[in-house]
C-alpha atoms as a PDB file:
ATOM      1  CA  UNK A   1      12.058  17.677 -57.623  1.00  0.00           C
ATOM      2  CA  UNK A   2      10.201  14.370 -58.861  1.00  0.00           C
ATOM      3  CA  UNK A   3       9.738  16.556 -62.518  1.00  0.00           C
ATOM      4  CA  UNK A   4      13.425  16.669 -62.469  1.00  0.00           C
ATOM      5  CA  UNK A   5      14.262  13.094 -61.757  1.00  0.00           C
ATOM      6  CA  UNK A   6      11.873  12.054 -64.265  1.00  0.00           C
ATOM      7  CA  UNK A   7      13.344  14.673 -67.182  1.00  0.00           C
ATOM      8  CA  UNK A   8      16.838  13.119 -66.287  1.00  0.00           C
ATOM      9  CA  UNK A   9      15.521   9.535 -66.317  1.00  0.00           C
ATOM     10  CA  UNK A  10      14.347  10.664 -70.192  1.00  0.00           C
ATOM     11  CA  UNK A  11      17.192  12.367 -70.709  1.00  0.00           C
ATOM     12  CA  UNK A  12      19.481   9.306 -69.526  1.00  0.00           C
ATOM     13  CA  UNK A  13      17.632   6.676 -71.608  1.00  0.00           C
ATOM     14  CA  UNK A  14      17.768   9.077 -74.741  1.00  0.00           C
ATOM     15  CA  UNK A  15      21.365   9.140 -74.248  1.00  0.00           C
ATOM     16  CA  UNK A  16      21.851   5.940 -73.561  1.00  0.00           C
ATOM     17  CA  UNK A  17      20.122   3.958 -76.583  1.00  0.00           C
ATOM     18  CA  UNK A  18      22.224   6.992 -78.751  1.00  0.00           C
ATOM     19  CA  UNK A  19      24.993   4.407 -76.870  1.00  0.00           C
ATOM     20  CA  UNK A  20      23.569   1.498 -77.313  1.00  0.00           C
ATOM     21  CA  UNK A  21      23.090   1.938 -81.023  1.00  0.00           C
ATOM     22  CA  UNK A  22      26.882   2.147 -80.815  1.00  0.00           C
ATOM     23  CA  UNK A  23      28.293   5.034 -79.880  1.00  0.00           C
ATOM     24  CA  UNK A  24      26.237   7.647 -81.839  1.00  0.00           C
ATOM     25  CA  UNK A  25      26.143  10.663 -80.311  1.00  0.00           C
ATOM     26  CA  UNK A  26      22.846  12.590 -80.403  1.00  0.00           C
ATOM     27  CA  UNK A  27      22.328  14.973 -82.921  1.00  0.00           C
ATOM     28  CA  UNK A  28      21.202  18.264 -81.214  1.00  0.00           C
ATOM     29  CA  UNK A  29      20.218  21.571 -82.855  1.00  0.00           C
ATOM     30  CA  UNK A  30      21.707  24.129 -80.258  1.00  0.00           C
ATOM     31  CA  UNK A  31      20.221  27.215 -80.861  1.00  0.00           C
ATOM     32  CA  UNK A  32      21.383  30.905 -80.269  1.00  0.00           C
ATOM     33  CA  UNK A  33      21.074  31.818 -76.765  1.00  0.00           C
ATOM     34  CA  UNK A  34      18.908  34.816 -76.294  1.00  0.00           C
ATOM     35  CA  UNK A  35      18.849  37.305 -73.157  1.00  0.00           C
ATOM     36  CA  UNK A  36      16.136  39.096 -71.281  1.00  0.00           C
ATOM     37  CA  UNK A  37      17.094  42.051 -69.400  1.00  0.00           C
ATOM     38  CA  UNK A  38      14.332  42.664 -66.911  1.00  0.00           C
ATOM     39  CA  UNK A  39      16.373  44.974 -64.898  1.00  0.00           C
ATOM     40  CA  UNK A  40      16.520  48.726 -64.117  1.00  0.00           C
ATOM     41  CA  UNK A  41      19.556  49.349 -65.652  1.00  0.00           C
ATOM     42  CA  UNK A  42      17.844  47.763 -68.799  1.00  0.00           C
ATOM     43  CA  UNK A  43      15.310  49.369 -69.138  1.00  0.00           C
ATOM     44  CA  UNK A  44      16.905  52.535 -68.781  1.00  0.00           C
ATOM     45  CA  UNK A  45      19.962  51.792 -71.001  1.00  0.00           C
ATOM     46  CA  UNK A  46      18.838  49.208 -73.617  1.00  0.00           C
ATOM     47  CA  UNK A  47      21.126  46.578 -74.185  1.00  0.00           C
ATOM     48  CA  UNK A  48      24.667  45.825 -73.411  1.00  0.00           C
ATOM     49  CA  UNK A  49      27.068  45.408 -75.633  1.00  0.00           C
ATOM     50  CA  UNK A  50      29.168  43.294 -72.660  1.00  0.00           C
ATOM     51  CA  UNK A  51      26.349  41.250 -71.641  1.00  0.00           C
ATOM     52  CA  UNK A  52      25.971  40.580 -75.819  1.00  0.00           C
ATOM     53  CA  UNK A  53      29.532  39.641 -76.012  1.00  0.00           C
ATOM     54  CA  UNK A  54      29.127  37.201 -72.883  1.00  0.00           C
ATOM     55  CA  UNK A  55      26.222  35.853 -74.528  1.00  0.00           C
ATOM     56  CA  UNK A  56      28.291  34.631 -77.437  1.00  0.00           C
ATOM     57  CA  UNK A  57      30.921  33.854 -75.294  1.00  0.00           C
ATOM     58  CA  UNK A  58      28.925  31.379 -72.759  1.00  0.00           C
ATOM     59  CA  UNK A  59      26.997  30.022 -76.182  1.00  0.00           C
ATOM     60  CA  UNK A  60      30.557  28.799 -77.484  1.00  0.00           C
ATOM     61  CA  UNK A  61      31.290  27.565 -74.449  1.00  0.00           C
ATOM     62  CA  UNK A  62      28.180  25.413 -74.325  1.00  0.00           C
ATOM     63  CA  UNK A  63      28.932  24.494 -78.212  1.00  0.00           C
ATOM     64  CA  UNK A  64      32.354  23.174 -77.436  1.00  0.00           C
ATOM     65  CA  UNK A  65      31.635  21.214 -74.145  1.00  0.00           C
ATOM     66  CA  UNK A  66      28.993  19.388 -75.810  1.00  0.00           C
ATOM     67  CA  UNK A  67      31.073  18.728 -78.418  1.00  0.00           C
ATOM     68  CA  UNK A  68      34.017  17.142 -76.439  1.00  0.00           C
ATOM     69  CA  UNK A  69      31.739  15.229 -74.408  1.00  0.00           C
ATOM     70  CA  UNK A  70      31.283  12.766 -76.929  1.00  0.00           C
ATOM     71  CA  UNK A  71      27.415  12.580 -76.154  1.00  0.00           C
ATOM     72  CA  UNK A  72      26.249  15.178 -79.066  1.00  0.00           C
ATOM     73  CA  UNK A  73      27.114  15.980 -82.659  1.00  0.00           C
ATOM     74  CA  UNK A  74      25.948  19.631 -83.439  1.00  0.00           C
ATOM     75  CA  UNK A  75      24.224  20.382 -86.165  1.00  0.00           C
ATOM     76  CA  UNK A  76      24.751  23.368 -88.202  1.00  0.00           C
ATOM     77  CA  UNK A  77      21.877  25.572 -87.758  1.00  0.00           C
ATOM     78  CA  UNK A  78      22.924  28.418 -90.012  1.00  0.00           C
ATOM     79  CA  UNK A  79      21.283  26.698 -92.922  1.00  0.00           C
ATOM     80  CA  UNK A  80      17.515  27.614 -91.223  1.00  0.00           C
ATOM     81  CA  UNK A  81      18.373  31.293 -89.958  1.00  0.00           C
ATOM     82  CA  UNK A  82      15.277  32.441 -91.702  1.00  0.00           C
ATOM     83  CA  UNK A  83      12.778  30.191 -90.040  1.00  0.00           C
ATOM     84  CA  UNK A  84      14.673  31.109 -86.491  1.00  0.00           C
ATOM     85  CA  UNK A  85      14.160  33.892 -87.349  1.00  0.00           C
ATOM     86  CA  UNK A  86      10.527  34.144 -88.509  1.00  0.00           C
ATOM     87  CA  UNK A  87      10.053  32.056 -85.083  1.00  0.00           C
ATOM     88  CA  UNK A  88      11.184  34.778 -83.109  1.00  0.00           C
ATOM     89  CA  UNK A  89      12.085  34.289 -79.335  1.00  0.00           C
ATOM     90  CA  UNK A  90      12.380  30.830 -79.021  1.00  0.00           C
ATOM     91  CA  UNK A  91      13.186  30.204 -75.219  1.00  0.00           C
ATOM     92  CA  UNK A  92       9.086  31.132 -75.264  1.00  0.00           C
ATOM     93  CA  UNK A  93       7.501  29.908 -78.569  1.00  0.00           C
ATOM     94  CA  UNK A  94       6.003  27.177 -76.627  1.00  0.00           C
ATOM     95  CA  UNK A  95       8.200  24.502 -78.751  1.00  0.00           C
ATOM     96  CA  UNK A  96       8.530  25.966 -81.977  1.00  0.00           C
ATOM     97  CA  UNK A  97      11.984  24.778 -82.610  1.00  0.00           C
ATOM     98  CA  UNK A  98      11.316  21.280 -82.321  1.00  0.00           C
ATOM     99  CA  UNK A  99      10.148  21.713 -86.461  1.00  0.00           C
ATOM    100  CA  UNK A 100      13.033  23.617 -86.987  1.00  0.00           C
ATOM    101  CA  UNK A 101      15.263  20.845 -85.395  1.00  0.00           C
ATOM    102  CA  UNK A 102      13.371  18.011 -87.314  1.00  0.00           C
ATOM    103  CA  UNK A 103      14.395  19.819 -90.474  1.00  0.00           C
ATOM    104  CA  UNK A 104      17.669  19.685 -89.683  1.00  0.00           C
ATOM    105  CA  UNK A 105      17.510  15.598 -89.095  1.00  0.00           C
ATOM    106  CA  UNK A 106      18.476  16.678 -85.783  1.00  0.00           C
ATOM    107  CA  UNK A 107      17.520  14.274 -82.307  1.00  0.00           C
ATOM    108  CA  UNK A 108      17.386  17.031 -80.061  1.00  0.00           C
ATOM    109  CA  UNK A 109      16.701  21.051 -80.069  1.00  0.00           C
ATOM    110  CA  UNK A 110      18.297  23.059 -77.422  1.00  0.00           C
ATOM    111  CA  UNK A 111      16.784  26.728 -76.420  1.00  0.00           C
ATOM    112  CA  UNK A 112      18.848  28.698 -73.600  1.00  0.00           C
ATOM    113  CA  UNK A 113      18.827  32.078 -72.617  1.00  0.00           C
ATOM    114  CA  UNK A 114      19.836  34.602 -69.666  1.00  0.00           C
ATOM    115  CA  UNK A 115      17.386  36.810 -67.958  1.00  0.00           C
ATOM    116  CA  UNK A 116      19.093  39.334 -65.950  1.00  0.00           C
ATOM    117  CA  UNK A 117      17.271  40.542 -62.761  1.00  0.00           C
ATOM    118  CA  UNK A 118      19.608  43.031 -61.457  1.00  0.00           C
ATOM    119  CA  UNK A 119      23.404  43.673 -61.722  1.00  0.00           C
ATOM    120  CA  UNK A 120      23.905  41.126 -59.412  1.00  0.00           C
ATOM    121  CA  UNK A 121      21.482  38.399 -60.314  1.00  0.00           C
ATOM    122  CA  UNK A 122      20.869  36.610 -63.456  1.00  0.00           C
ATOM    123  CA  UNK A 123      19.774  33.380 -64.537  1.00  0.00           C
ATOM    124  CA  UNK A 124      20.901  31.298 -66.979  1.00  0.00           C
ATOM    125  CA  UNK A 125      18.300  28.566 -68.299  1.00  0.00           C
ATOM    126  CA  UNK A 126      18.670  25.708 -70.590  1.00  0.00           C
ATOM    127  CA  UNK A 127      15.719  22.966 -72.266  1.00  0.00           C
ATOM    128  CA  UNK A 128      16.426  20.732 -74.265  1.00  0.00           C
ATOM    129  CA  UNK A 129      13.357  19.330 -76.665  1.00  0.00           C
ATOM    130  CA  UNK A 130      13.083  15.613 -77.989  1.00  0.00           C
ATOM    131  CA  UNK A 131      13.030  16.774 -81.963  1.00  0.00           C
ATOM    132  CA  UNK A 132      10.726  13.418 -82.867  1.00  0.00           C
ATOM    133  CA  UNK A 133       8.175  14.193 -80.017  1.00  0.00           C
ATOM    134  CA  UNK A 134       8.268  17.527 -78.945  1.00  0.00           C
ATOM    135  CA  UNK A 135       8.771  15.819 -75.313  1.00  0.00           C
ATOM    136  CA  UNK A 136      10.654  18.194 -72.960  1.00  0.00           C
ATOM    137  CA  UNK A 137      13.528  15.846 -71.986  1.00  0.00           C
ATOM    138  CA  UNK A 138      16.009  18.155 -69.940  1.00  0.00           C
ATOM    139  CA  UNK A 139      15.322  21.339 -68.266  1.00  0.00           C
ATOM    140  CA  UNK A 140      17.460  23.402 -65.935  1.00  0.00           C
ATOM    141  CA  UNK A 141      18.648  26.665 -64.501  1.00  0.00           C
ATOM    142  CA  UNK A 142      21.292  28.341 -62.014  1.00  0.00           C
ATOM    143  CA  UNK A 143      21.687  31.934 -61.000  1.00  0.00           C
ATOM    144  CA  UNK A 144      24.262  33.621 -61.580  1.00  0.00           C
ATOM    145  CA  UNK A 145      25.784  36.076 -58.713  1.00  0.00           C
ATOM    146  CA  UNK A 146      27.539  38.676 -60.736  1.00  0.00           C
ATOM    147  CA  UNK A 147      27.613  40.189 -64.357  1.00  0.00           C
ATOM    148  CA  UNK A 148      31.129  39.235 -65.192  1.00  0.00           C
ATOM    149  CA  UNK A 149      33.291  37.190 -67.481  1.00  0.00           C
ATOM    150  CA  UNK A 150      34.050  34.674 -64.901  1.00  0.00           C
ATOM    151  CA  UNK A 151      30.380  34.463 -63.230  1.00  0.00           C
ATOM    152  CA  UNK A 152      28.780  34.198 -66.713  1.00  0.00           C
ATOM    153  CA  UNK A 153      31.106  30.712 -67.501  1.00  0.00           C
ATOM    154  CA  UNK A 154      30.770  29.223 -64.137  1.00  0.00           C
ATOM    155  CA  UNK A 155      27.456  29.410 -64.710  1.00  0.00           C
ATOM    156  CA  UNK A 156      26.957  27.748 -67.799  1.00  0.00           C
ATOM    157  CA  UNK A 157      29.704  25.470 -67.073  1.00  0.00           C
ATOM    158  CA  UNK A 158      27.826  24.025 -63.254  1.00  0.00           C
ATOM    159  CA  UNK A 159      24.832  23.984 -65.504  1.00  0.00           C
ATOM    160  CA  UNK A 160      26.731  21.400 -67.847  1.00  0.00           C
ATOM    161  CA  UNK A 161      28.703  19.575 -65.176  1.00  0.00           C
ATOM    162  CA  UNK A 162      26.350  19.342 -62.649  1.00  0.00           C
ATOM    163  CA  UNK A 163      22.836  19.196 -63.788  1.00  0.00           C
ATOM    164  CA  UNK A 164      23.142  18.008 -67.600  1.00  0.00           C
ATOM    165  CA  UNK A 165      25.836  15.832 -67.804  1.00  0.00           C
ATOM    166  CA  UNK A 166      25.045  14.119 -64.347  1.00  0.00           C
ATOM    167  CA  UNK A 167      21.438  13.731 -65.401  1.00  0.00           C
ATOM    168  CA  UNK A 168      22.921  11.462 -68.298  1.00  0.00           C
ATOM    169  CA  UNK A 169      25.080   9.180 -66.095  1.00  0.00           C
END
């Protein structure tokens, strides 16, 4: 709990000299989420092609929320798809895409991914990365109860709501 409170104190001040400096949104690399499948049914089917499509659906999601909270300008990360690439998994290259991000004159570098457990339980994780430092500034999770549309975007919308945005007010 204290490692929270402290990553949303960062996160907060971050976000608040991006206000102070008036009214500059912080620049933030979001990266591609990326799912794990650790479950049964994974490893005995492969991937998903619904779970791939609510991958890309949740990730636009996430895009356009940031966006229209006024906080973030997103920064085009198509230009670098070849060193994303050559990085590999991101959500575990120990910080790898805080050089991408710098490249991109970004602030910040966002990794997220799902890892489903089961049918019924998956969990949807975000970090966020300070692009100067390499600092971890925000870092959060929920389950999600249910492989569905609907459970899929409540998810990553509480995660927004209720654990990144309130961490910056």
């Amino acid at each position: 709990m204290q490692r929270f409170i402290l990553i949303a104190a960062i996160l907060h001040q971050m976000l608040a000299a991006s206000t102070a400096r008036g009214a500059e949104p912080a620049r933030i690399a979001v990266f591609d989420l990326e799912m794990i499948d650790t479950s049964l049914q994974g490893e005995m089917a492969g991937s998903d092609p619904a779970e791939q499509a609510r991958l890309r659906m949740i990730e636009a999601e996430l895009r356009e929320r940031l966006q229209e909270s006024g906080r973030f300008e997103l920064v085009d990360t198509a230009t670098v798809a070849d060193q994303i690439e050559a990085a590999g998994v991101l959500w575990s290259c120990n910080g790898c895409e805080v050089g991408i991000a710098r490249r991109l004159d970004a602030d910040l570098a966002l990794v997220g991914w799902v890892q489903k457990v089961s049918n019924l339980i998956l969990n949807l994780n975000l970090t966020i990365r300070d692009a100067a430092t390499g600092e971890l500034v925000f870092a959060s999770g929920v389950d999600i109860r249910g492989d569905t549309d609907e459970a899929w975007l409540h998810g990553i919308r509480y995660l927004l709501k209720r654990r990144l945005f309130a961490a910056a007010e």
